[in-house]
PDB file of N, CA and C in Angstrom:
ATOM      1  N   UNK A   1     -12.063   1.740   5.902  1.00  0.00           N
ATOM      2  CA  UNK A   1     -11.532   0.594   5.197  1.00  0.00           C
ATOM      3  C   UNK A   1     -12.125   0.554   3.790  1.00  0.00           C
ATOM      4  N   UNK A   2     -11.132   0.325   2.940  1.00  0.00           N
ATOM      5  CA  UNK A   2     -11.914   0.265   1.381  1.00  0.00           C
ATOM      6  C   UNK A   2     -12.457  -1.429   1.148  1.00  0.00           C
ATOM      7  N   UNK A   3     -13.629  -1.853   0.558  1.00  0.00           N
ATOM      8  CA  UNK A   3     -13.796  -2.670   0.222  1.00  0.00           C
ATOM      9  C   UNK A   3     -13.138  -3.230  -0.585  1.00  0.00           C
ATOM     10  N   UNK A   4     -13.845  -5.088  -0.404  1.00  0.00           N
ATOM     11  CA  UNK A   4     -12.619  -5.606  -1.773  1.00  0.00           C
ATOM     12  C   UNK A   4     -12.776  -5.225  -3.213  1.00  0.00           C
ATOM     13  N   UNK A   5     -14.213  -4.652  -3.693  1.00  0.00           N
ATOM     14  CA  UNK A   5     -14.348  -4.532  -4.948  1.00  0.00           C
ATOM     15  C   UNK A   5     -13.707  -2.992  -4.771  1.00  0.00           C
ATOM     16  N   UNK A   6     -13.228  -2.093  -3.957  1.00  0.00           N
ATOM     17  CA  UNK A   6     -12.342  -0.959  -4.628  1.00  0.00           C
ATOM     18  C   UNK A   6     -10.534  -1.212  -4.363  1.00  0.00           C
ATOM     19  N   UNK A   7     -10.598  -2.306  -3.979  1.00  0.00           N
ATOM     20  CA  UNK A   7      -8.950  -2.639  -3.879  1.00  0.00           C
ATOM     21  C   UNK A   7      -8.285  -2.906  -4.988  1.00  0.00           C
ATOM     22  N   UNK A   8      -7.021  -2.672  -5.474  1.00  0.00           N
ATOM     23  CA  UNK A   8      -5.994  -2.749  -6.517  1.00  0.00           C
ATOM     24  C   UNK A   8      -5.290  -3.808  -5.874  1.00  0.00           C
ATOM     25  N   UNK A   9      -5.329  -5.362  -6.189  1.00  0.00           N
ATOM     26  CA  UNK A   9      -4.113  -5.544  -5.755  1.00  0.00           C
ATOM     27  C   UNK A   9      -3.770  -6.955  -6.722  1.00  0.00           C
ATOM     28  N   UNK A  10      -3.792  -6.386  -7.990  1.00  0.00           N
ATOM     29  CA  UNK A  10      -3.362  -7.458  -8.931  1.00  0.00           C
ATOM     30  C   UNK A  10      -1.883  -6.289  -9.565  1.00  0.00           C
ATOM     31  N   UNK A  11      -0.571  -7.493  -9.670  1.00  0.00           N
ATOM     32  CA  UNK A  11       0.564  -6.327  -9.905  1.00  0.00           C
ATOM     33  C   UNK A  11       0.618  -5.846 -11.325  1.00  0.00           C
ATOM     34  N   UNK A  12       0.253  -6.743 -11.965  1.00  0.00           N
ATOM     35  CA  UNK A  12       0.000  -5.655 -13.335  1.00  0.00           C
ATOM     36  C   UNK A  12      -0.882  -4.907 -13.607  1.00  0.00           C
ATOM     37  N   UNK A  13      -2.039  -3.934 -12.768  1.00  0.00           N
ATOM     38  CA  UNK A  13      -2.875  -3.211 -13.068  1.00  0.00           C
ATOM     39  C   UNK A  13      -1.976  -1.904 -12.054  1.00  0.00           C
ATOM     40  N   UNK A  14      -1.495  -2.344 -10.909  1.00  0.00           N
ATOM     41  CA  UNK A  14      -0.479  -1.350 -10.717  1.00  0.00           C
ATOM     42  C   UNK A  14       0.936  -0.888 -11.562  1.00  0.00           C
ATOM     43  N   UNK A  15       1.636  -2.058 -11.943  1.00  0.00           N
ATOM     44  CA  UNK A  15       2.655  -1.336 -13.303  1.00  0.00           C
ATOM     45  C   UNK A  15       2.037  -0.835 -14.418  1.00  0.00           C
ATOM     46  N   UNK A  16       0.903  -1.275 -15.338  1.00  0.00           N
ATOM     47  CA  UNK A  16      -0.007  -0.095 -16.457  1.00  0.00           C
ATOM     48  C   UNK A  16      -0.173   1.059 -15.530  1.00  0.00           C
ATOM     49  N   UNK A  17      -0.682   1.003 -14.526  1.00  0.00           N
ATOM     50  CA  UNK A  17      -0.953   2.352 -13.579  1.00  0.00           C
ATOM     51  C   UNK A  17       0.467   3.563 -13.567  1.00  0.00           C
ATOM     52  N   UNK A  18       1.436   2.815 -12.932  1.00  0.00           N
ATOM     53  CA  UNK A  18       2.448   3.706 -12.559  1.00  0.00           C
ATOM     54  C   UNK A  18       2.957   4.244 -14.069  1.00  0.00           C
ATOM     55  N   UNK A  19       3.285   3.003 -14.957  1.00  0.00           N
ATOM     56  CA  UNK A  19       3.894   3.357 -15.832  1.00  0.00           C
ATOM     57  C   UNK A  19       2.890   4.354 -17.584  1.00  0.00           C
ATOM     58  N   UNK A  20       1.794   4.332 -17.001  1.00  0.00           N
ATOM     59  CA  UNK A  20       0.790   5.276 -17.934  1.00  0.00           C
ATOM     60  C   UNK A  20       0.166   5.934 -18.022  1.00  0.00           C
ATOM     61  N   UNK A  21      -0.115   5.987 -16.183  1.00  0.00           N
ATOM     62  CA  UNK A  21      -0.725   6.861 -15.686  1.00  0.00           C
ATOM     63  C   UNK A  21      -0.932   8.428 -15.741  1.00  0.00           C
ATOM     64  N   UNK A  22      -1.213   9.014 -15.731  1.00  0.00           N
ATOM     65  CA  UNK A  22      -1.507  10.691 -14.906  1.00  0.00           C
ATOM     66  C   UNK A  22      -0.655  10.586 -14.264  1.00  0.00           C
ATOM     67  N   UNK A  23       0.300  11.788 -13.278  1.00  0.00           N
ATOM     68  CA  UNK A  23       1.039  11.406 -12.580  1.00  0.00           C
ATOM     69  C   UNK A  23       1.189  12.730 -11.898  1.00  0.00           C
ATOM     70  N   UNK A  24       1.139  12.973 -10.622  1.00  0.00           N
ATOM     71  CA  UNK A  24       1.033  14.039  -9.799  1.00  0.00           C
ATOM     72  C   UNK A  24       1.507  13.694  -8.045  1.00  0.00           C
ATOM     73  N   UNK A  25       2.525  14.836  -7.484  1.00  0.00           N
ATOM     74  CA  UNK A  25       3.362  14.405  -6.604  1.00  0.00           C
ATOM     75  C   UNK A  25       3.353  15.743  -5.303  1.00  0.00           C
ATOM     76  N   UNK A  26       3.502  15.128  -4.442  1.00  0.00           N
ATOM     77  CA  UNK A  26       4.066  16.383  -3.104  1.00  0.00           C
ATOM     78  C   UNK A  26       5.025  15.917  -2.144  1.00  0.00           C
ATOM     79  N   UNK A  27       5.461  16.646  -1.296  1.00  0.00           N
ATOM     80  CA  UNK A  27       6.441  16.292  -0.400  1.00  0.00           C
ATOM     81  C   UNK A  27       6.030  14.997   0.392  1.00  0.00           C
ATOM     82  N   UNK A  28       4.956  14.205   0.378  1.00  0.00           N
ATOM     83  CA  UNK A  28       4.461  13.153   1.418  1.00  0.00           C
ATOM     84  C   UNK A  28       4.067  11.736   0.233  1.00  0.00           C
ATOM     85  N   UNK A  29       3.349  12.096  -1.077  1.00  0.00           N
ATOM     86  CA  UNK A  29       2.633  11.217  -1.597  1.00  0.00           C
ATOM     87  C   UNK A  29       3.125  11.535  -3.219  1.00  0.00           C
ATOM     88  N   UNK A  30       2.892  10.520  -4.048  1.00  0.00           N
ATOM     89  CA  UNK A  30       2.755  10.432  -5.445  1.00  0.00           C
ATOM     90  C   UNK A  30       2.189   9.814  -5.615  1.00  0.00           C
ATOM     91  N   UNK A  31       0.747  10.701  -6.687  1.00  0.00           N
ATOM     92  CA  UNK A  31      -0.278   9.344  -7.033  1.00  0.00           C
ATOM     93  C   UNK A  31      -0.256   9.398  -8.542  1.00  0.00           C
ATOM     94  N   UNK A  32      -0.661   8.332  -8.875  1.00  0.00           N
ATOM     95  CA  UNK A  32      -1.067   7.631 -10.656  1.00  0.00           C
ATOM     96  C   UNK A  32      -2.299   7.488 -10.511  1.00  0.00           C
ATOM     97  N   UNK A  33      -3.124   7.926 -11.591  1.00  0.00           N
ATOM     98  CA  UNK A  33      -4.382   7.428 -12.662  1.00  0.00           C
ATOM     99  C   UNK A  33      -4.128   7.058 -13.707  1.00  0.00           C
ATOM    100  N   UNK A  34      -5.013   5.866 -13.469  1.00  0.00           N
ATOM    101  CA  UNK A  34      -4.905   5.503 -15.479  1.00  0.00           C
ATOM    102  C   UNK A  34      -6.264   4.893 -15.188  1.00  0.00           C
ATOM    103  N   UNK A  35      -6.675   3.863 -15.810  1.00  0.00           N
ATOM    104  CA  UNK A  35      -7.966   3.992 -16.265  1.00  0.00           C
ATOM    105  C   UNK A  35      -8.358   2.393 -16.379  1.00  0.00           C
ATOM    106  N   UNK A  36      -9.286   1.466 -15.969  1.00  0.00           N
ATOM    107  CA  UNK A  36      -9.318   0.183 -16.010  1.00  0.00           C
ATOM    108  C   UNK A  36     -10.248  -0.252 -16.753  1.00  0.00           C
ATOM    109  N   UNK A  37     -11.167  -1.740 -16.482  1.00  0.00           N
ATOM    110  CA  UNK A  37     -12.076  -2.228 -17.852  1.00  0.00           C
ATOM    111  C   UNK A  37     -13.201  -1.355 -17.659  1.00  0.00           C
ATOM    112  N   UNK A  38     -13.603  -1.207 -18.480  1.00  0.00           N
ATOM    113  CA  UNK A  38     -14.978  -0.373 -18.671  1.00  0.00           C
ATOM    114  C   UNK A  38     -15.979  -0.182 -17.403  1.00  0.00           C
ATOM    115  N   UNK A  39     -16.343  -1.460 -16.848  1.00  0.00           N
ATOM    116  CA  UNK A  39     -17.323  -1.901 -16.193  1.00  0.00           C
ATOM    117  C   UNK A  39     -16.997  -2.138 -14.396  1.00  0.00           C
ATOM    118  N   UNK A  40     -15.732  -1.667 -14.459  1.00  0.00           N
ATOM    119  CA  UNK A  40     -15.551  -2.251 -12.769  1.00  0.00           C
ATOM    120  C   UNK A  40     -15.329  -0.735 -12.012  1.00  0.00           C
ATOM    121  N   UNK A  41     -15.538  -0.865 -10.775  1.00  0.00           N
ATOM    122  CA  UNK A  41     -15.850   0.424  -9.953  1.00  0.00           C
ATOM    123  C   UNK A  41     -14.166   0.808  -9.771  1.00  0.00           C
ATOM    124  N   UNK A  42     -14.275   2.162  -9.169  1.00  0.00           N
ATOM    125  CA  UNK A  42     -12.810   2.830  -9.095  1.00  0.00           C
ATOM    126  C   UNK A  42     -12.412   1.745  -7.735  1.00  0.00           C
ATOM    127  N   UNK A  43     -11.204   2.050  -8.240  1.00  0.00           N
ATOM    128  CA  UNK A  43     -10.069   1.282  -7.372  1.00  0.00           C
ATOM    129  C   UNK A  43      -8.784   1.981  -7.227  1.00  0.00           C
ATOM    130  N   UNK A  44      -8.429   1.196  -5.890  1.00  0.00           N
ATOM    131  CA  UNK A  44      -7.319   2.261  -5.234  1.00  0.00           C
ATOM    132  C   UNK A  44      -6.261   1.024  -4.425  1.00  0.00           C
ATOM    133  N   UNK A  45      -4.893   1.210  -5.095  1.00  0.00           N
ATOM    134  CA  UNK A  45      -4.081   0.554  -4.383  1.00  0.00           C
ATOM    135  C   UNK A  45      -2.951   1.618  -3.736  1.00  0.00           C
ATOM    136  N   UNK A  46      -1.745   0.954  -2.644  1.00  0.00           N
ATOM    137  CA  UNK A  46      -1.534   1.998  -1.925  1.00  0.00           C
ATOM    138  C   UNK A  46       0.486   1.156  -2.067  1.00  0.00           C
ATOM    139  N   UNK A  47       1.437   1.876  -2.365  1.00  0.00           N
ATOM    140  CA  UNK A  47       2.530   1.724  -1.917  1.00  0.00           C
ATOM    141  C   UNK A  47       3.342   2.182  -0.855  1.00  0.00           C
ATOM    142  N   UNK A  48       3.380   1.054  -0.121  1.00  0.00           N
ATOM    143  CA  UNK A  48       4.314   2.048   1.254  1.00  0.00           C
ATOM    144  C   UNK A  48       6.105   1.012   1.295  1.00  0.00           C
ATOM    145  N   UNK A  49       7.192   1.871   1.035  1.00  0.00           N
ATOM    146  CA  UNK A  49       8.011   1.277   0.796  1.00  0.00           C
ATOM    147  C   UNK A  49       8.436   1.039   2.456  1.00  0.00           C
ATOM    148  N   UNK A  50       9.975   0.098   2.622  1.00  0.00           N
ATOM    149  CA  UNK A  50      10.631   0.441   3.908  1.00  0.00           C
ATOM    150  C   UNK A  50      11.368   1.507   3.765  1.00  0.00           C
ATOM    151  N   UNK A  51      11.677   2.390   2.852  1.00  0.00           N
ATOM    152  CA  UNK A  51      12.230   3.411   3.232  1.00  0.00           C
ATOM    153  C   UNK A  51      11.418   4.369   3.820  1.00  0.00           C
ATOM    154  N   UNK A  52       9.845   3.936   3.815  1.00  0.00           N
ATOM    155  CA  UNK A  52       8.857   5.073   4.743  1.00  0.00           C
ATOM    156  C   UNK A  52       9.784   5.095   6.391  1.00  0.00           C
ATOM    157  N   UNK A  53       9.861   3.681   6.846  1.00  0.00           N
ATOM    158  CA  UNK A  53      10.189   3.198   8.313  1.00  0.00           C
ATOM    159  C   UNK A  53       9.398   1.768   8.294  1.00  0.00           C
ATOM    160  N   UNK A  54       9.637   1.797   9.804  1.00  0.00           N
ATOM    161  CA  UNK A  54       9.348   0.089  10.148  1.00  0.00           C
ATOM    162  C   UNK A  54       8.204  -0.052  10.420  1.00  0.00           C
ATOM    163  N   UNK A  55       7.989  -1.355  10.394  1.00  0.00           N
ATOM    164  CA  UNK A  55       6.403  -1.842   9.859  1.00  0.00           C
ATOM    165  C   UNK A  55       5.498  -1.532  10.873  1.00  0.00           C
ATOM    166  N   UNK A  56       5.659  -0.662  11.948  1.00  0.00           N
ATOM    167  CA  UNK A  56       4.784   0.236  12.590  1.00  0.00           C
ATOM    168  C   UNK A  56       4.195   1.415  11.831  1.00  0.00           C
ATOM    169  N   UNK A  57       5.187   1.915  11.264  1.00  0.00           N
ATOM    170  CA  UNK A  57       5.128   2.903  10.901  1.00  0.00           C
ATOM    171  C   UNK A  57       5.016   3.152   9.416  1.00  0.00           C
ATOM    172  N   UNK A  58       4.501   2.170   8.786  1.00  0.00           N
ATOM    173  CA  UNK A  58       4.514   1.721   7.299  1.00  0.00           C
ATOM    174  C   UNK A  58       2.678   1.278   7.284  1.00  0.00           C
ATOM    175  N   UNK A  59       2.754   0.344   8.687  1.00  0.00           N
ATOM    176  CA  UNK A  59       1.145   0.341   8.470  1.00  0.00           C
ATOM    177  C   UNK A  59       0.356   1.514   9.449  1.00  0.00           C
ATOM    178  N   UNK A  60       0.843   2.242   9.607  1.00  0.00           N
ATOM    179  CA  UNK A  60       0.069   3.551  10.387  1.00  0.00           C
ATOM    180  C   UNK A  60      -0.148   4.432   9.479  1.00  0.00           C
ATOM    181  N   UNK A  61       0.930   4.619   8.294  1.00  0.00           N
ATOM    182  CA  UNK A  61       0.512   5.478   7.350  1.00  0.00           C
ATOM    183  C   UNK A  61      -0.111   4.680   6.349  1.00  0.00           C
ATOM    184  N   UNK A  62      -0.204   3.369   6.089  1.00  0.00           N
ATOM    185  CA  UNK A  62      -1.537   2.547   5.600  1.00  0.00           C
ATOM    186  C   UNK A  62      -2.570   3.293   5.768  1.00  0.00           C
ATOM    187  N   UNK A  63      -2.439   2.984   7.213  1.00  0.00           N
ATOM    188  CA  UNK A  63      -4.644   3.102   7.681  1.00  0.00           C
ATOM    189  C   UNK A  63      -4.471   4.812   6.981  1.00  0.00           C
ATOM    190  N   UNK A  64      -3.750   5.622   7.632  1.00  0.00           N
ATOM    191  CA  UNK A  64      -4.626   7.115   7.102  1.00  0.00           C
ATOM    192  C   UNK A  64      -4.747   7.054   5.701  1.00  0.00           C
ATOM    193  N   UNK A  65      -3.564   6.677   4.578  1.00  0.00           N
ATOM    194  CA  UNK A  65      -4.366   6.756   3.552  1.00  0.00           C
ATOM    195  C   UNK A  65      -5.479   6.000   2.835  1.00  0.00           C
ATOM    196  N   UNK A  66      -5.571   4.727   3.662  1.00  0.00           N
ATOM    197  CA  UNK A  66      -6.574   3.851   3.150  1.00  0.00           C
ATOM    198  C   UNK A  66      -7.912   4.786   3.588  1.00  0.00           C
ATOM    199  N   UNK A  67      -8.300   5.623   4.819  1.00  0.00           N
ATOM    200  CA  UNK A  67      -8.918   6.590   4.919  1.00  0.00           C
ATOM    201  C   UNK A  67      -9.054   7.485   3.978  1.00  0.00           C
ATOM    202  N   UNK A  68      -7.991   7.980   3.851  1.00  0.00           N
ATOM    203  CA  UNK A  68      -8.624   9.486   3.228  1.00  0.00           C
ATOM    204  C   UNK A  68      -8.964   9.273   1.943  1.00  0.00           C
ATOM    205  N   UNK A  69      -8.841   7.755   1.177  1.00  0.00           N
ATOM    206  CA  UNK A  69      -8.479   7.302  -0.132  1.00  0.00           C
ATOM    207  C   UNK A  69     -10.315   6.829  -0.251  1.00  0.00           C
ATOM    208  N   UNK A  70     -10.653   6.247   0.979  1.00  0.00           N
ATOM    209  CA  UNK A  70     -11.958   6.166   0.618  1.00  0.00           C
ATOM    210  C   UNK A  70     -13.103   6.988   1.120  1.00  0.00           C
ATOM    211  N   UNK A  71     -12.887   8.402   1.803  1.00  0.00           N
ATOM    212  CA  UNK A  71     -13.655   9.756   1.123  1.00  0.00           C
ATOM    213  C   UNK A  71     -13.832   9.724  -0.743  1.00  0.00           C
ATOM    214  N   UNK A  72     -12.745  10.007  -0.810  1.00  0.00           N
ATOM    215  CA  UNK A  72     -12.407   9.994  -2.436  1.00  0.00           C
ATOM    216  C   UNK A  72     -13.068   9.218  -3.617  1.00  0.00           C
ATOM    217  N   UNK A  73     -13.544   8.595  -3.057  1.00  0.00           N
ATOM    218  CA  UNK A  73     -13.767   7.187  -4.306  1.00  0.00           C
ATOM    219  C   UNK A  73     -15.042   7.610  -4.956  1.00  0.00           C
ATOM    220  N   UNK A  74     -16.051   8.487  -4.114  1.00  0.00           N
ATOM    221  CA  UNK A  74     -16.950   8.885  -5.284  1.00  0.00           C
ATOM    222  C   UNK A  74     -16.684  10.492  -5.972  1.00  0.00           C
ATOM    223  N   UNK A  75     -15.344  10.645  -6.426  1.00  0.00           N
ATOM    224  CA  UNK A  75     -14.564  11.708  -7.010  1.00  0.00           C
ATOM    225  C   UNK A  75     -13.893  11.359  -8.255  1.00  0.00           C
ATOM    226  N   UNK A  76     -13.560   9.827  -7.790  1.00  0.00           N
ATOM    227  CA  UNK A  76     -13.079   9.145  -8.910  1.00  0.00           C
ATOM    228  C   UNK A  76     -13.793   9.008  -9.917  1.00  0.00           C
ATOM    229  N   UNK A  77     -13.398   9.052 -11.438  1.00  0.00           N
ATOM    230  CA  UNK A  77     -14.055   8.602 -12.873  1.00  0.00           C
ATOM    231  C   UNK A  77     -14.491   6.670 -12.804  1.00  0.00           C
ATOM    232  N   UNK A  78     -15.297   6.719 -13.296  1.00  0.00           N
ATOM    233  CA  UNK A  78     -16.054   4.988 -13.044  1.00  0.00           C
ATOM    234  C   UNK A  78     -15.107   3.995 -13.235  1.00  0.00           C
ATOM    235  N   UNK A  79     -14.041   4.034 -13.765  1.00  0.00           N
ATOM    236  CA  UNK A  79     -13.429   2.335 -13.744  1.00  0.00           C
ATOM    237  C   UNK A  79     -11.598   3.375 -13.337  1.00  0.00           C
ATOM    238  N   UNK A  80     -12.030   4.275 -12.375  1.00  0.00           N
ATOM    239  CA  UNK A  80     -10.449   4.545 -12.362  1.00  0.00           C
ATOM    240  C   UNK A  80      -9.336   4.012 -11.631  1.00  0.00           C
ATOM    241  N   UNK A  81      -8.377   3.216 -12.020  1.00  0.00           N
ATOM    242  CA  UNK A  81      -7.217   3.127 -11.056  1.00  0.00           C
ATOM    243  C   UNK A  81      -6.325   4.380 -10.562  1.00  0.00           C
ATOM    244  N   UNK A  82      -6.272   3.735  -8.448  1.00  0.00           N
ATOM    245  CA  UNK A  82      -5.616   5.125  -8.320  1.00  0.00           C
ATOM    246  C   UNK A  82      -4.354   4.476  -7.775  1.00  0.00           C
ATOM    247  N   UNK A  83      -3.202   4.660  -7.342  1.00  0.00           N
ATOM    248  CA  UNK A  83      -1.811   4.191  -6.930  1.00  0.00           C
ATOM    249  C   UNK A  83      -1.403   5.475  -6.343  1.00  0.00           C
ATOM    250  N   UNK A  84      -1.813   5.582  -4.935  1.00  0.00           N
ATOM    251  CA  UNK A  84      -0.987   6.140  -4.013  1.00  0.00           C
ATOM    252  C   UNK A  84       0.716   6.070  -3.075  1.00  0.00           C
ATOM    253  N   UNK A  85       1.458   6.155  -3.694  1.00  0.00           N
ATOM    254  CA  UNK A  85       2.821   5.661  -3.512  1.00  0.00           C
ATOM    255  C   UNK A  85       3.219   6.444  -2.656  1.00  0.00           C
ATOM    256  N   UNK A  86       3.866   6.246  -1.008  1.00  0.00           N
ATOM    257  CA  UNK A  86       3.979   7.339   0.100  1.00  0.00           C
ATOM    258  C   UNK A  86       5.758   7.380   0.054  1.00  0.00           C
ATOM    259  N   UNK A  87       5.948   8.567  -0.171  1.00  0.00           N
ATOM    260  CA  UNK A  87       6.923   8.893   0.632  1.00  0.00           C
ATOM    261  C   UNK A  87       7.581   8.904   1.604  1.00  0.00           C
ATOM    262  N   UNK A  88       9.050   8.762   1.684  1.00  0.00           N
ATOM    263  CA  UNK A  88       9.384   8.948   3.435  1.00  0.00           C
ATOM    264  C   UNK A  88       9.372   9.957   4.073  1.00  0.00           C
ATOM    265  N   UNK A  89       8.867  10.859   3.759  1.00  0.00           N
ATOM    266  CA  UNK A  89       8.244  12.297   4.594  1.00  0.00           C
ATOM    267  C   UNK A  89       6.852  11.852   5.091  1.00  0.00           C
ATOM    268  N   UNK A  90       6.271  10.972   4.456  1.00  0.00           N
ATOM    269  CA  UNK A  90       5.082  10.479   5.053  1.00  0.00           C
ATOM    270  C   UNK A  90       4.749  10.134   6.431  1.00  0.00           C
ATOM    271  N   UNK A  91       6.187   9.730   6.751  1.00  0.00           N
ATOM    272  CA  UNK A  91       6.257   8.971   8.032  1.00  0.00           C
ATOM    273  C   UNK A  91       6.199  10.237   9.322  1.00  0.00           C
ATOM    274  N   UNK A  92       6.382  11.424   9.470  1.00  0.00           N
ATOM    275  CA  UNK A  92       6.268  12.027  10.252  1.00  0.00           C
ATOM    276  C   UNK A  92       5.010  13.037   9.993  1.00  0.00           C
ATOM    277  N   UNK A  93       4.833  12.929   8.913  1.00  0.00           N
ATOM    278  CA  UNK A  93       3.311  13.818   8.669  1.00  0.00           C
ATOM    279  C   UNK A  93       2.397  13.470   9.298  1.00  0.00           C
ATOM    280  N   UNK A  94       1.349  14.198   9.615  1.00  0.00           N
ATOM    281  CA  UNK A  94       0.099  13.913  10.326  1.00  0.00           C
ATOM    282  C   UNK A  94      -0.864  13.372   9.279  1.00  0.00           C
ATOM    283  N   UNK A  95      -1.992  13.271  10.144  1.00  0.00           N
ATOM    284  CA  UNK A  95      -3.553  12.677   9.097  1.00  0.00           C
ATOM    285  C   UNK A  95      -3.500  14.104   8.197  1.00  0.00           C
ATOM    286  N   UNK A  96      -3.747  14.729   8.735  1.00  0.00           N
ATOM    287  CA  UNK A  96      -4.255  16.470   8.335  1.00  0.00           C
ATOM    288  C   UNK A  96      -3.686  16.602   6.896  1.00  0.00           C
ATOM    289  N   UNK A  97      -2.019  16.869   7.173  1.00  0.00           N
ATOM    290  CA  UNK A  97      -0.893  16.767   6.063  1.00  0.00           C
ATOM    291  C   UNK A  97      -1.157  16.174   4.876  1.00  0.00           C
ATOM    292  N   UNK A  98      -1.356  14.357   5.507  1.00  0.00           N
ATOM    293  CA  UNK A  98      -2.052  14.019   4.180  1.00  0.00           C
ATOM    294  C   UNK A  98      -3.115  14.084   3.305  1.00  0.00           C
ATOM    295  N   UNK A  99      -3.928  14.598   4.348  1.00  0.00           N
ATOM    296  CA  UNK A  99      -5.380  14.343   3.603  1.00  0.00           C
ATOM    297  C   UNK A  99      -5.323  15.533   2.779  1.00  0.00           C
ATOM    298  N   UNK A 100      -4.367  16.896   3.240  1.00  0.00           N
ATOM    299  CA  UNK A 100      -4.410  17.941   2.116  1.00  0.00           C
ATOM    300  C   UNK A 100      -3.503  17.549   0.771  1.00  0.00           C
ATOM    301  N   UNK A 101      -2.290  17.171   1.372  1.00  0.00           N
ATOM    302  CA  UNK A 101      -1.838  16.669  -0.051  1.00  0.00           C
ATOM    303  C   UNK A 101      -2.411  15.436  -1.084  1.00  0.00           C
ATOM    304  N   UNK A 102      -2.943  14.756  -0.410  1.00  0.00           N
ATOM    305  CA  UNK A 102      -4.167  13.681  -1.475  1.00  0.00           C
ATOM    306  C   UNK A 102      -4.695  14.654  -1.767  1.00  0.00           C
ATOM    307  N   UNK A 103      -5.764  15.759  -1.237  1.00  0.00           N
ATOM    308  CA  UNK A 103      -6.457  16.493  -2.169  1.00  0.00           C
ATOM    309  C   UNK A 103      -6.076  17.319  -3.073  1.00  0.00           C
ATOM    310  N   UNK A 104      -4.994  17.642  -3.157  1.00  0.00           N
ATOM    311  CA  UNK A 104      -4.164  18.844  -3.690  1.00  0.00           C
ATOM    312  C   UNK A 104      -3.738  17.972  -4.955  1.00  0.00           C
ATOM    313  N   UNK A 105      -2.928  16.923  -4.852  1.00  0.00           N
ATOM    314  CA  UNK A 105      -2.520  16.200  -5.932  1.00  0.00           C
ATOM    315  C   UNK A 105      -3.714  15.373  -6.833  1.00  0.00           C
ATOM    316  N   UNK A 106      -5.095  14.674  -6.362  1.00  0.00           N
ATOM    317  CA  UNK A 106      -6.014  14.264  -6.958  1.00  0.00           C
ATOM    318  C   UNK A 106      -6.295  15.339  -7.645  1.00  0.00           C
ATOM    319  N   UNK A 107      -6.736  16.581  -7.677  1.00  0.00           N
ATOM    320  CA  UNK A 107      -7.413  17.580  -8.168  1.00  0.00           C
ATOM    321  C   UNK A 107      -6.305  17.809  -9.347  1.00  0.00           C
ATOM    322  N   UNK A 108      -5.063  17.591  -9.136  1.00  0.00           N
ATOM    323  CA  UNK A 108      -4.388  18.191 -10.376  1.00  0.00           C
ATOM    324  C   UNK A 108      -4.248  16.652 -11.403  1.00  0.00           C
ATOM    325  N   UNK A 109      -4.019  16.060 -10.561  1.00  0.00           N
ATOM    326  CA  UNK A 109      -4.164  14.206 -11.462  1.00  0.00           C
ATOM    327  C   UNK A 109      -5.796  14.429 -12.472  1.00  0.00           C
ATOM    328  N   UNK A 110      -7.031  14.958 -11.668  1.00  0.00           N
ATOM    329  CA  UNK A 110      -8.528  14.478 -12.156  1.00  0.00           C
ATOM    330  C   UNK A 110      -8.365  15.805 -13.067  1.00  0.00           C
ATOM    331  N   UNK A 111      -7.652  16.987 -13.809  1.00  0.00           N
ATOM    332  CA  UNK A 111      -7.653  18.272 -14.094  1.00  0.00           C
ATOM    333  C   UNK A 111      -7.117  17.908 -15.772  1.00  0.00           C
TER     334      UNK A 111
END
């Protein structure tokens, strides 16, 4: 579980995010970096649309990336916003799946 001080969930720090971000994508996930106030720790918000599936299956792929999102957080740059936006391929992928494509796409987002 990510704490509240690494949660994103004010909506205009996610639209500067999406819309200024870094921007790097795979068949399951698309994530954004951009960059927040000087002084506050990295943060990570998460989009799961209904076109993932139904809200079983919208908050199941929640929890894994809220997981694999907070391995990550001491990878992140000090005040970074991250916006993980899931795909509807997400919905049949495993933990595994994702946790390689978060790593695969962070590394080219942090590059």
């Amino acid at each position: 579980m990510l704490t509240r001080t690494h949660r994103l969930t004010d909506s205009d720090s996610f639209r500067s995010t999406v819309r200024a971000g870094r921007r790097s994508g795979s068949r399951t996930l698309v994530l954004h970096l951009g960059t927040g106030a000087g002084t506050d720790p990295p943060r990570v918000g998460l989009v799961v649309s209904k076109a993932v599936g139904n809200s079983v299956v919208r908050n199941r792929v929640k929890r894994r990336l809220r997981h694999q999102a907070r391995e990550h957080l001491a990878s992140l740059p000090g005040s970074a916003v991250l916006v993980v936006r899931a795909l509807p391929a997400a919905a049949e992928a495993s933990s595994a799946e994702l946790a390689d494509d978060l790593d695969r796409c962070l590394r080219k987002v942090l590059s």
